[in-house]
N, C-alpha and C. Protein backbone atom coordinates (compact mmCIF):
# COMPACT_ATOMS: atom_id res chain seq x y z
N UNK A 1 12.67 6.49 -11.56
CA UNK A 1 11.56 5.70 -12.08
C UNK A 1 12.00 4.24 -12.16
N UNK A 2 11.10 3.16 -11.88
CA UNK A 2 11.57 2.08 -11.89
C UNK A 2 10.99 1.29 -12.98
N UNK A 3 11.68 0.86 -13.30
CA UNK A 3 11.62 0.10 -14.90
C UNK A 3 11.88 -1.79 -14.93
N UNK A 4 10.95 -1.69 -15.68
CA UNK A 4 10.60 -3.66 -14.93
C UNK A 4 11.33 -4.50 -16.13
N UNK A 5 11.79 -5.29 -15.44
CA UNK A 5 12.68 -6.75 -16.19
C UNK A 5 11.84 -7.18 -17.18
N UNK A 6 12.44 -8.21 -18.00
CA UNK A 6 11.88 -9.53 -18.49
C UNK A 6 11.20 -10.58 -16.92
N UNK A 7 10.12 -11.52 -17.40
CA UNK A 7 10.47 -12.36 -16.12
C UNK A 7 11.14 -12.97 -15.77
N UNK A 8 11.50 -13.03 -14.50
CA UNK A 8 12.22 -14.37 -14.04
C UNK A 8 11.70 -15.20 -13.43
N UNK A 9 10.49 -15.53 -12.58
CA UNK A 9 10.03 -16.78 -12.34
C UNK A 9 10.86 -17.31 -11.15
N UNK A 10 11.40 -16.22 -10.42
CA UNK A 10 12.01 -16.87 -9.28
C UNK A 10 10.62 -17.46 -8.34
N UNK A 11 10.77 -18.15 -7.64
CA UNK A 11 10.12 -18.78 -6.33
C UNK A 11 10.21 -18.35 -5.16
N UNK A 12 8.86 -17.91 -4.21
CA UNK A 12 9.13 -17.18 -2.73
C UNK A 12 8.22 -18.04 -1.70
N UNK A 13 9.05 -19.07 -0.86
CA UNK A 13 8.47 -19.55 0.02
C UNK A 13 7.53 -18.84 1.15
N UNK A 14 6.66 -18.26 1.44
CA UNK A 14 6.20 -17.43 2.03
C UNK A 14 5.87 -18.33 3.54
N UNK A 15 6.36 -18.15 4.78
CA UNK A 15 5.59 -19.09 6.25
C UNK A 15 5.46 -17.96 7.29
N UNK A 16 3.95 -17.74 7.59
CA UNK A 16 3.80 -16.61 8.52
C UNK A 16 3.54 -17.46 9.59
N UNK A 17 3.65 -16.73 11.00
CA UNK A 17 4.12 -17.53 12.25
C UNK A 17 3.01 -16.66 13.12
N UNK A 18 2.35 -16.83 13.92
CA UNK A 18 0.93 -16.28 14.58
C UNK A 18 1.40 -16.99 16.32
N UNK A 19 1.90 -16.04 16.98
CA UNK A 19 2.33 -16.33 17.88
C UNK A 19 2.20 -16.10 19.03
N UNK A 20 1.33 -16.81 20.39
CA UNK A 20 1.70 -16.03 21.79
C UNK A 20 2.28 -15.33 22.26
N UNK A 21 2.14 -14.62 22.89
CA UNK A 21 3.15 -13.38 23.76
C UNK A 21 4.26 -14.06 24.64
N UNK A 22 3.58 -15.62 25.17
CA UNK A 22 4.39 -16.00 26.03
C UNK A 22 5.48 -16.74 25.59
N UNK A 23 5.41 -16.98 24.52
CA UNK A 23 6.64 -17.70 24.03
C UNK A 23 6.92 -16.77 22.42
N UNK A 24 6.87 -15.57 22.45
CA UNK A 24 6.77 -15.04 21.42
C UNK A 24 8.84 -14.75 21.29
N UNK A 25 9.39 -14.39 22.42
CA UNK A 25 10.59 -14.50 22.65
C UNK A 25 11.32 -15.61 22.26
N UNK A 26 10.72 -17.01 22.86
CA UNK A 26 11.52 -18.03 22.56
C UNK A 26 11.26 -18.39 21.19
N UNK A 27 10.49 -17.98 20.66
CA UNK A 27 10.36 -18.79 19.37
C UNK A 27 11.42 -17.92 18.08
N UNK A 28 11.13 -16.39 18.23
CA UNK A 28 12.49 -15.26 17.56
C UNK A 28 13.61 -15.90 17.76
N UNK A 29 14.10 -16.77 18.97
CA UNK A 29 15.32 -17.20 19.33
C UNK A 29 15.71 -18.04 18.16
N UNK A 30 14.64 -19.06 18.23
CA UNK A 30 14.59 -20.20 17.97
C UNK A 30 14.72 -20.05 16.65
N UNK A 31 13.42 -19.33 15.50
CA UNK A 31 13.55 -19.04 14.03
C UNK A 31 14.62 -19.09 13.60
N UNK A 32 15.70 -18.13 14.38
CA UNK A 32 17.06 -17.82 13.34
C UNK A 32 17.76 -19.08 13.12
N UNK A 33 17.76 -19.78 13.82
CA UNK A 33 18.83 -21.13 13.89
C UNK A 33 18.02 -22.20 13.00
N UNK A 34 16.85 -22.39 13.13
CA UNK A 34 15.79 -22.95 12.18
C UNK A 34 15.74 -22.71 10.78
N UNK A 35 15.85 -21.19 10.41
CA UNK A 35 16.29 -20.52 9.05
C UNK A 35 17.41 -21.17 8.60
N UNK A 36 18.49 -20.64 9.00
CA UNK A 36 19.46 -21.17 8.77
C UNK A 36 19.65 -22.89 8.27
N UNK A 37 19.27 -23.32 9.17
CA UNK A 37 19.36 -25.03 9.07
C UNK A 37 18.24 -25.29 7.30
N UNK A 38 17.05 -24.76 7.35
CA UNK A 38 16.75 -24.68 5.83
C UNK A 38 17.36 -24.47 5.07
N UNK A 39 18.33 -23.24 4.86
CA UNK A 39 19.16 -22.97 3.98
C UNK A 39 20.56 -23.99 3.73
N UNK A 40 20.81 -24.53 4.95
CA UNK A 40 21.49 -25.60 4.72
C UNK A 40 21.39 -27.10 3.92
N UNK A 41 20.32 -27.48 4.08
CA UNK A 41 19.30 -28.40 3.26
C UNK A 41 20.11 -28.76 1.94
N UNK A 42 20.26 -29.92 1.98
CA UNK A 42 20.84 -30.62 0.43
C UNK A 42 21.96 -30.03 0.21
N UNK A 43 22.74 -28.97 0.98
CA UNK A 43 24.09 -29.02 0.72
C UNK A 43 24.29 -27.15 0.88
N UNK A 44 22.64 -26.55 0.50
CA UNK A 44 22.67 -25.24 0.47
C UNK A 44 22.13 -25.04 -1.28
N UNK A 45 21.45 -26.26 -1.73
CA UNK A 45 20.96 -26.11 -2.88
C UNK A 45 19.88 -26.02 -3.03
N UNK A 46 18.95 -25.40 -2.17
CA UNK A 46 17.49 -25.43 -2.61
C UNK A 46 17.04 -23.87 -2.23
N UNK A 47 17.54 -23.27 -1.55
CA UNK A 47 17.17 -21.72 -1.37
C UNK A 47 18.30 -21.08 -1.51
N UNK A 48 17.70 -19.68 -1.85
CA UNK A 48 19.16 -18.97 -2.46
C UNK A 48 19.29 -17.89 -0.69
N UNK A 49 17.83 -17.53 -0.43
CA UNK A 49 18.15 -16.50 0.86
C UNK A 49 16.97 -16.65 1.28
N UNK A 50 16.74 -15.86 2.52
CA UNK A 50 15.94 -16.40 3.56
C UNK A 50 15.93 -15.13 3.97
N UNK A 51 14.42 -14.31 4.25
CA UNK A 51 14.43 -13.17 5.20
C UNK A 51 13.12 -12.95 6.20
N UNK A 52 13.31 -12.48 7.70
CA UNK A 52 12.97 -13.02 8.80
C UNK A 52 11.86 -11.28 8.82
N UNK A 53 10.77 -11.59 9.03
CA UNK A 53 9.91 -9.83 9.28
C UNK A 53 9.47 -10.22 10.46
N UNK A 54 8.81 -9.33 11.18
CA UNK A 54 8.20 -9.19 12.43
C UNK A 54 7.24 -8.22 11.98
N UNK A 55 5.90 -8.35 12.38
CA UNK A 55 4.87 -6.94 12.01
C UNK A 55 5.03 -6.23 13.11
N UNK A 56 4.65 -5.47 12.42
CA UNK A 56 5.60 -4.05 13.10
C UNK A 56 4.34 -2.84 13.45
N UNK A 57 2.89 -3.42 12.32
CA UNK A 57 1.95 -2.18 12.32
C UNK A 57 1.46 -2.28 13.26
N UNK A 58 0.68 -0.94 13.44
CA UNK A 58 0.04 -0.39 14.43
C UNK A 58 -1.03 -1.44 14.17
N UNK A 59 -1.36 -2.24 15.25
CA UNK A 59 -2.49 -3.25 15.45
C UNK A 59 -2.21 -4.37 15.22
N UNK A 60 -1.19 -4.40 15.19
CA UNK A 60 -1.02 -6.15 14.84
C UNK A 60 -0.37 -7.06 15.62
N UNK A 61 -0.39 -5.90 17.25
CA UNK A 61 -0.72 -7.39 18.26
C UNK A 61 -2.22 -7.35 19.05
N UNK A 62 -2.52 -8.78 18.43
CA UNK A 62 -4.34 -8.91 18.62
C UNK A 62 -4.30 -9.95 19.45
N UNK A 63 -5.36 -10.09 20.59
CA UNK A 63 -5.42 -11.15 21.40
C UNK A 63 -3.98 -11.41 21.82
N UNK A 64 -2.98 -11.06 22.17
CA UNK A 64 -1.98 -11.02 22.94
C UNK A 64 -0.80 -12.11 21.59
N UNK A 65 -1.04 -11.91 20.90
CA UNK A 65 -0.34 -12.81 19.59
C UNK A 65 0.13 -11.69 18.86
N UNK A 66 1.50 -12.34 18.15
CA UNK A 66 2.72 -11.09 17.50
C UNK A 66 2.84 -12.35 15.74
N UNK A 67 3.02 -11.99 15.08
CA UNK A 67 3.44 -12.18 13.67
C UNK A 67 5.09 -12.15 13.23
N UNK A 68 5.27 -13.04 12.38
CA UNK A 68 6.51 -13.66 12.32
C UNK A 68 6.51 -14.06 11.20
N UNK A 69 6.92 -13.09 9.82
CA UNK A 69 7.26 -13.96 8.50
C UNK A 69 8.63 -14.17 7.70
N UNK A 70 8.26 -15.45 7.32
CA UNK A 70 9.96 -15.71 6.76
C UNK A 70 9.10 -16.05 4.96
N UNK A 71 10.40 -15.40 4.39
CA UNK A 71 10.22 -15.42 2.94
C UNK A 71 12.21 -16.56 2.49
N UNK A 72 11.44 -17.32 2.11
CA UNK A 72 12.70 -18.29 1.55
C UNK A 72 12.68 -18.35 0.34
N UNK A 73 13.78 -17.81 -0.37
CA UNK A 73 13.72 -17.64 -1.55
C UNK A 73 14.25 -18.38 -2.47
N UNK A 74 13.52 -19.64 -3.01
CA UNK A 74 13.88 -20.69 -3.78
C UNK A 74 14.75 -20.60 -5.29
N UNK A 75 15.53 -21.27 -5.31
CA UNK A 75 16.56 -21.77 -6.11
C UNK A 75 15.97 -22.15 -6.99
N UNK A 76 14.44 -22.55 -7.56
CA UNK A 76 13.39 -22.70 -8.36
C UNK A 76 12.79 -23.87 -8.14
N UNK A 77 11.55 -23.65 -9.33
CA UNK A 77 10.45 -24.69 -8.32
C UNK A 77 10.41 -25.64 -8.08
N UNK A 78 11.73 -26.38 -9.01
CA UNK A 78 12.31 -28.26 -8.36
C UNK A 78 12.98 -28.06 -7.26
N UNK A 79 13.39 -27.18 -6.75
CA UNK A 79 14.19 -27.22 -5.66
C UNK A 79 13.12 -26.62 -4.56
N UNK A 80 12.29 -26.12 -4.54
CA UNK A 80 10.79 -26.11 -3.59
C UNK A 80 10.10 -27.40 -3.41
N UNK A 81 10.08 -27.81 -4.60
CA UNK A 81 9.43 -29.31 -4.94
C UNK A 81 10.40 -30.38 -4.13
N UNK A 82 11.09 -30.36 -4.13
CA UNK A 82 12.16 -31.06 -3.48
C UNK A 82 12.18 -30.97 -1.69
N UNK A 83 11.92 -29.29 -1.62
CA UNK A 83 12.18 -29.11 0.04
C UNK A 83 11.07 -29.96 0.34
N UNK A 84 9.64 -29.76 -0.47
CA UNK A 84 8.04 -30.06 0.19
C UNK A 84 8.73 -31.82 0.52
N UNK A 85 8.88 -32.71 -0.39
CA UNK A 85 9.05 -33.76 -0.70
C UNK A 85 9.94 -34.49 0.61
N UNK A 86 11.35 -33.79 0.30
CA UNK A 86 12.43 -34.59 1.23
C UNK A 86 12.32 -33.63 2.58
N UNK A 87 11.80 -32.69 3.19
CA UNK A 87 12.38 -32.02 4.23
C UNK A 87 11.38 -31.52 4.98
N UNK A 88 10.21 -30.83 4.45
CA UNK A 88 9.03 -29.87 4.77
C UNK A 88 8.36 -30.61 5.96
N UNK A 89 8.14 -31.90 6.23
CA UNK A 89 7.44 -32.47 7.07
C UNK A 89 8.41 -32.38 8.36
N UNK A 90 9.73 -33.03 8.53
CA UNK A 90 10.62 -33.21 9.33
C UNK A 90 10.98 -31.56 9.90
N UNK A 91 11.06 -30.80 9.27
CA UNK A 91 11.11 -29.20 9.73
C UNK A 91 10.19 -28.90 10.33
N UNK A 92 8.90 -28.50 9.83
CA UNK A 92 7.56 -28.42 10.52
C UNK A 92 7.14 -29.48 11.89
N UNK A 93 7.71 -30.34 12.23
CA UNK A 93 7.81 -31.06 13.43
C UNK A 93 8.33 -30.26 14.19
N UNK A 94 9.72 -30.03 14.37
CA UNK A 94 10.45 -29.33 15.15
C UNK A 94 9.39 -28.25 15.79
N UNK A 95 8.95 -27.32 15.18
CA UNK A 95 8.00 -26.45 15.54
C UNK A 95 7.47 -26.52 16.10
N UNK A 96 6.24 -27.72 16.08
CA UNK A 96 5.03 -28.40 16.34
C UNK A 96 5.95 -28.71 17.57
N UNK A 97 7.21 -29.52 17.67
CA UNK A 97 7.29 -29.65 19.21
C UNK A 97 7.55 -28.92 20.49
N UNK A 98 8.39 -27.91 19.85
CA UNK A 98 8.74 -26.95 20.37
C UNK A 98 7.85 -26.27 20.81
N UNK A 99 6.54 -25.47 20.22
CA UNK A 99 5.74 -24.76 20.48
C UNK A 99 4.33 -25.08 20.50
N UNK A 100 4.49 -26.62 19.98
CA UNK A 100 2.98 -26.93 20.20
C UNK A 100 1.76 -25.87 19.69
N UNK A 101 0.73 -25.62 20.27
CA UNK A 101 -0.34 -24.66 19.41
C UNK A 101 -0.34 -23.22 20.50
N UNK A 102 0.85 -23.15 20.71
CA UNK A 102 1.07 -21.47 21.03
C UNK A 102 1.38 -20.57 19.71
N UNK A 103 1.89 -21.68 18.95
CA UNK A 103 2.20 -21.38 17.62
C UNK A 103 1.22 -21.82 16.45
N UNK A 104 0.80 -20.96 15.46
CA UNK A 104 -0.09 -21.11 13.85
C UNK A 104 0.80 -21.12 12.80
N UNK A 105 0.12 -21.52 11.81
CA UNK A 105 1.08 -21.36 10.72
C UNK A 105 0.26 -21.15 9.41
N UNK A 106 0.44 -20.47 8.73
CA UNK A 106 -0.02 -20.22 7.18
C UNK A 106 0.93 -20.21 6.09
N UNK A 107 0.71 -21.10 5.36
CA UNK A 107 2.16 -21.37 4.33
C UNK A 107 1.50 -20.56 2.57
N UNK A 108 2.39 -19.90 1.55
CA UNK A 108 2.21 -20.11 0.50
C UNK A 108 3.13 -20.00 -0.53
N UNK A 109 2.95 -20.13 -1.68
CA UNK A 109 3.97 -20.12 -2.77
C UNK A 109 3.56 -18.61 -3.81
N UNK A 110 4.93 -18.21 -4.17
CA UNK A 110 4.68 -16.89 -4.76
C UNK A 110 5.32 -16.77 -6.05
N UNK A 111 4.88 -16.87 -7.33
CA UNK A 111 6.21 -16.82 -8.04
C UNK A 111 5.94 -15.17 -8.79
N UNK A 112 7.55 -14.88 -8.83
CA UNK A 112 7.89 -13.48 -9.50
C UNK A 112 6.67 -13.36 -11.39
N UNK A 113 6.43 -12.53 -11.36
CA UNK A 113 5.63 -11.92 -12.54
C UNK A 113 7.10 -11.54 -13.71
N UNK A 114 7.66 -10.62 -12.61
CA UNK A 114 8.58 -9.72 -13.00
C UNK A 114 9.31 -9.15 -11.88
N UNK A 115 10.35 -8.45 -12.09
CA UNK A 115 11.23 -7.91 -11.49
C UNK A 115 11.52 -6.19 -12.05
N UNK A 116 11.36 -5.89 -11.01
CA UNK A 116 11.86 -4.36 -11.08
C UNK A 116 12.86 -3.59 -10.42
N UNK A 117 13.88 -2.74 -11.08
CA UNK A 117 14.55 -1.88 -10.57
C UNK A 117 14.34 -0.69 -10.36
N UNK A 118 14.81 -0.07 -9.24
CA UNK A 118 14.82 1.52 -9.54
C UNK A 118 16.27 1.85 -10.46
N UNK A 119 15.94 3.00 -11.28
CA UNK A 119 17.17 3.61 -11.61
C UNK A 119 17.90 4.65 -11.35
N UNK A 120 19.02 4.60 -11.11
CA UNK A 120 19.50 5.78 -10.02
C UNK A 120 19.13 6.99 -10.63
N UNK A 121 18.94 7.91 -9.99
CA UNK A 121 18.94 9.24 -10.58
C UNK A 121 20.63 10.18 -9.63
N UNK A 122 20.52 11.48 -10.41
CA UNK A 122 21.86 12.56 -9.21
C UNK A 122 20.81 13.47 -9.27
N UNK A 123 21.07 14.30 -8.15
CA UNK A 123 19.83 14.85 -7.46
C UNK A 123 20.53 17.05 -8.56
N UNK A 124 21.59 16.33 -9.11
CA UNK A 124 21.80 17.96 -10.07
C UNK A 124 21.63 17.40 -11.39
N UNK A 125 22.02 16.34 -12.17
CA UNK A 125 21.67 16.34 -13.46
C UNK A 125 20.29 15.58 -13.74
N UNK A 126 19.73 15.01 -13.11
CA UNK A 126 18.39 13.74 -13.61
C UNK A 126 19.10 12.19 -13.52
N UNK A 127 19.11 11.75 -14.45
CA UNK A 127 19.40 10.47 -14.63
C UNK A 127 20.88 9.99 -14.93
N UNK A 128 21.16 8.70 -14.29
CA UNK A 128 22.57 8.81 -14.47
C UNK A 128 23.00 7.32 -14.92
N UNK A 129 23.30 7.42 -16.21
CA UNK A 129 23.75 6.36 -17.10
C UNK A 129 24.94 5.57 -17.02
């Protein structure tokens, strides 16, 4: 059973990526090294981690376009405030040049409610303390 925290109020950069087929390759290439270079940002002080999805469901390549989301997980909301401010424009270029409008973008901000764990159970006694 999973049993929920106090909050924490962490911050989740959310950027989904709406992408051609024809450059749907080069751009996967491209993300990881792009990720990375965010996380580098101010020294490595504004996101704590960074994780890369691909949709995967049944139907969700439409009109010959594939999906691409990265969740960056902020160091908190001055340090989001900070990426928008000093970095967000100069990053989002790169993109824009690279891929021009083969590529979309939908951006948002997410903050934690709460946090939850599961708690282990052993599959002979129940719960394990």
């Amino acid at each position: 059973m999973a049993t929920p925290e106090v909050p924490v109020g962490s911050v989740v950069y959310v950027v989904e990526a709406v992408i051609e087929s024809d450059v749907f390759e080069a751009y996967h290439g491209w993300i990881v090294s792009h990720v990375q270079q965010i996380l580098e940002l101010d020294n490595g002080s504004l996101f704590q981690t960074a994780e890369v999805f691909i949709n995967t469901e049944e139907g969700s390549i439409q009109d010959g376009k594939r999906k691409i989301t990265v969740h960056y997980r902020a160091v908190d909301k001055k340090a989001l405030d900070t990426y928008f401010s000093k970095h967000a424009d100069g990053m989002r270029k790169d993109g824009l040049l690279r891929f021009g409008s083969k590529v979309s973008y939908s951006r948002r901000v997410l903050e934690s409610a709460f946090r939850a764990k599961a708690t282990p159970q052993s599959t002979t006694f129940g719960y394990v303390f």
